[in-house]
C-alpha atoms as a PDB file:
ATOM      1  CA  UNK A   1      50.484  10.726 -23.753  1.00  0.00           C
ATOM      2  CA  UNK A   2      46.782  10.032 -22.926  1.00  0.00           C
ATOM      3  CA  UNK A   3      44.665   7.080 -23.914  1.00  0.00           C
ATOM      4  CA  UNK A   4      41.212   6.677 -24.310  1.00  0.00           C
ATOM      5  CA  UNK A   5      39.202   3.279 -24.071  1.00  0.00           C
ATOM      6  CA  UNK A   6      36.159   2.834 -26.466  1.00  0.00           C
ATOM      7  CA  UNK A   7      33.254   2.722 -24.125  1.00  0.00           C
ATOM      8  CA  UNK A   8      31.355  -0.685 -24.847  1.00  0.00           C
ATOM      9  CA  UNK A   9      28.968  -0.519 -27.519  1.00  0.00           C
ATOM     10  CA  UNK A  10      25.991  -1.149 -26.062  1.00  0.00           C
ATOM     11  CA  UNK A  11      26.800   2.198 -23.624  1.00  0.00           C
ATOM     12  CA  UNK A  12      26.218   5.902 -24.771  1.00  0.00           C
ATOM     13  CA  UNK A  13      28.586   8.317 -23.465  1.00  0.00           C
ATOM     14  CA  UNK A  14      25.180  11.119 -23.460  1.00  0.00           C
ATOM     15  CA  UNK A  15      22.694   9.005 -21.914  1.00  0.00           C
ATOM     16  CA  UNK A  16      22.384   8.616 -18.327  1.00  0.00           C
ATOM     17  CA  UNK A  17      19.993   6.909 -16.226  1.00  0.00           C
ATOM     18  CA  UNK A  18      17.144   8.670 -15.333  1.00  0.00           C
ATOM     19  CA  UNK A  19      16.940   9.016 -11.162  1.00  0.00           C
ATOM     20  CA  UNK A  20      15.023   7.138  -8.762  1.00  0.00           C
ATOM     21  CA  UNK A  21      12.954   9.610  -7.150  1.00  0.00           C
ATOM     22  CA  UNK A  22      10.976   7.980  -3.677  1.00  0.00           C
ATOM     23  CA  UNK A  23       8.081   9.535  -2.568  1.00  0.00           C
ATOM     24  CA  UNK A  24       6.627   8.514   0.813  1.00  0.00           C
ATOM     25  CA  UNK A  25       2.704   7.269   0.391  1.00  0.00           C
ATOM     26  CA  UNK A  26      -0.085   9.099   1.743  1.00  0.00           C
ATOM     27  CA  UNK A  27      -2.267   7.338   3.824  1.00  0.00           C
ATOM     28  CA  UNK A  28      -6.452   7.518   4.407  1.00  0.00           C
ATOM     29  CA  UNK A  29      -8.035   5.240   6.746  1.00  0.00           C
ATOM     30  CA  UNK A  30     -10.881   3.523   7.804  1.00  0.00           C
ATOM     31  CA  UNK A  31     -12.763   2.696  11.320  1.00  0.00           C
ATOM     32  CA  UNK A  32     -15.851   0.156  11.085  1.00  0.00           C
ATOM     33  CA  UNK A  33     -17.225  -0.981  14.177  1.00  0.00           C
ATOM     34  CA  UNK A  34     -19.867  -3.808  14.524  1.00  0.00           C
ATOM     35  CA  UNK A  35     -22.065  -5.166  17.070  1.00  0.00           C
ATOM     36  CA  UNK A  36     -20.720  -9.076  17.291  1.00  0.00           C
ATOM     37  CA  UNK A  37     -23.789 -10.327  19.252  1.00  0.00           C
ATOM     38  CA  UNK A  38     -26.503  -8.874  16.192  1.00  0.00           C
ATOM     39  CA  UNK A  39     -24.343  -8.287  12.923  1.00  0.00           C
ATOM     40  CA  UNK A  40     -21.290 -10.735  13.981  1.00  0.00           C
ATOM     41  CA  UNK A  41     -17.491 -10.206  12.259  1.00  0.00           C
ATOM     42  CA  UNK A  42     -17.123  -9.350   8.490  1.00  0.00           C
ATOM     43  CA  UNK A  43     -17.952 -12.040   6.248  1.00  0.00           C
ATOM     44  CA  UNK A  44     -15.506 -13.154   3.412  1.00  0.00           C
ATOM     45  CA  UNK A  45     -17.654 -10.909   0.717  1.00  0.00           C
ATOM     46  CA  UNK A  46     -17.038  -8.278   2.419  1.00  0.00           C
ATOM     47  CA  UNK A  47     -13.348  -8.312   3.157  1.00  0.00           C
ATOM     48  CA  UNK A  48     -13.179  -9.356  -0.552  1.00  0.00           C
ATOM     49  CA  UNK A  49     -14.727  -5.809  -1.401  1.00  0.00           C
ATOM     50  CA  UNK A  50     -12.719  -3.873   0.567  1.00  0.00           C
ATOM     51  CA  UNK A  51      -9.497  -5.780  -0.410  1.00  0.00           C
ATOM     52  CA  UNK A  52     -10.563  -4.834  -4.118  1.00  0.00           C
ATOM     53  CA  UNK A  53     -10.929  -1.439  -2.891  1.00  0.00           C
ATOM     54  CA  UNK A  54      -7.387  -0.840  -2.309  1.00  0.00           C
ATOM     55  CA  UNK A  55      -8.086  -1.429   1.993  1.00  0.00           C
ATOM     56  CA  UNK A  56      -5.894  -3.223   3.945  1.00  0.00           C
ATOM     57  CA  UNK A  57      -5.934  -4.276   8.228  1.00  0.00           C
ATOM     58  CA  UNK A  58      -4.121  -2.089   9.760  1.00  0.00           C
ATOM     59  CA  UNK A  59      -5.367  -2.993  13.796  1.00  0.00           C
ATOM     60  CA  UNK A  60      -8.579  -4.527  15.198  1.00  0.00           C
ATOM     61  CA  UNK A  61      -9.499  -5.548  18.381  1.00  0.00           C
ATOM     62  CA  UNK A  62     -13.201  -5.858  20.904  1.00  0.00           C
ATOM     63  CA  UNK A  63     -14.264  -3.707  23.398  1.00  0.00           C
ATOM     64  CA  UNK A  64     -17.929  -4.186  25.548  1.00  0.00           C
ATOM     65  CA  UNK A  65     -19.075  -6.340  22.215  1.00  0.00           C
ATOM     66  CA  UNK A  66     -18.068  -4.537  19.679  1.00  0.00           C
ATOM     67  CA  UNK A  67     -15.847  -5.306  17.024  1.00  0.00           C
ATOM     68  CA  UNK A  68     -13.542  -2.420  16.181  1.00  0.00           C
ATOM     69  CA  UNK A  69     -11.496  -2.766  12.353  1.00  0.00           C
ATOM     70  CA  UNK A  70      -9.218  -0.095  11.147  1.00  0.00           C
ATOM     71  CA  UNK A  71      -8.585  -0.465   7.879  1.00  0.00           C
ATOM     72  CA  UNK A  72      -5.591   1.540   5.166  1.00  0.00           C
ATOM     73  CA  UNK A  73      -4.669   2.145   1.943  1.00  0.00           C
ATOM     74  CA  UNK A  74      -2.966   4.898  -0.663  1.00  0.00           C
ATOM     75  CA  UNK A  75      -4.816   7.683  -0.895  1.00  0.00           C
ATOM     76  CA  UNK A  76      -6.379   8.567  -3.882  1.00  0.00           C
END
């Protein structure tokens, strides 16, 4: 003879959960590149505005006096 156990109450036998589906981001990006002996680094306004924008550092570095940023975020 077969038994069957009440499932719990709080437990539908007809739902189940709906499935995790990932989906890899696409990616745009940004290069600025400033002169650091006439317009200097980024000031905190501006890093502020492109932070709101959705842009994050992805790499920097100088080369001959210039500044070079590359910047990323989710496409849109």
């Amino acid at each position: 003879m077969t038994s069957f156990v009440d499932p719990p109450s709080n437990l539908s036998s007809n739902r189940l959960p709906p499935p995790t589906v990932y989906v890899e981001p696409t990616w745009e990006y940004k290069h600025l590149v400033r002169a650091l002996k006439t317009e200097g680094p980024l000031e905190e306004g501006e890093l502020n505005t492109l932070g709101a924008d959705g842009w994050e550092l992805a790499g920097a570095f100088v080369e001959r006096g210039q500044l070079h940023i590359y910047l990323k975020r989710v496409a849109r």
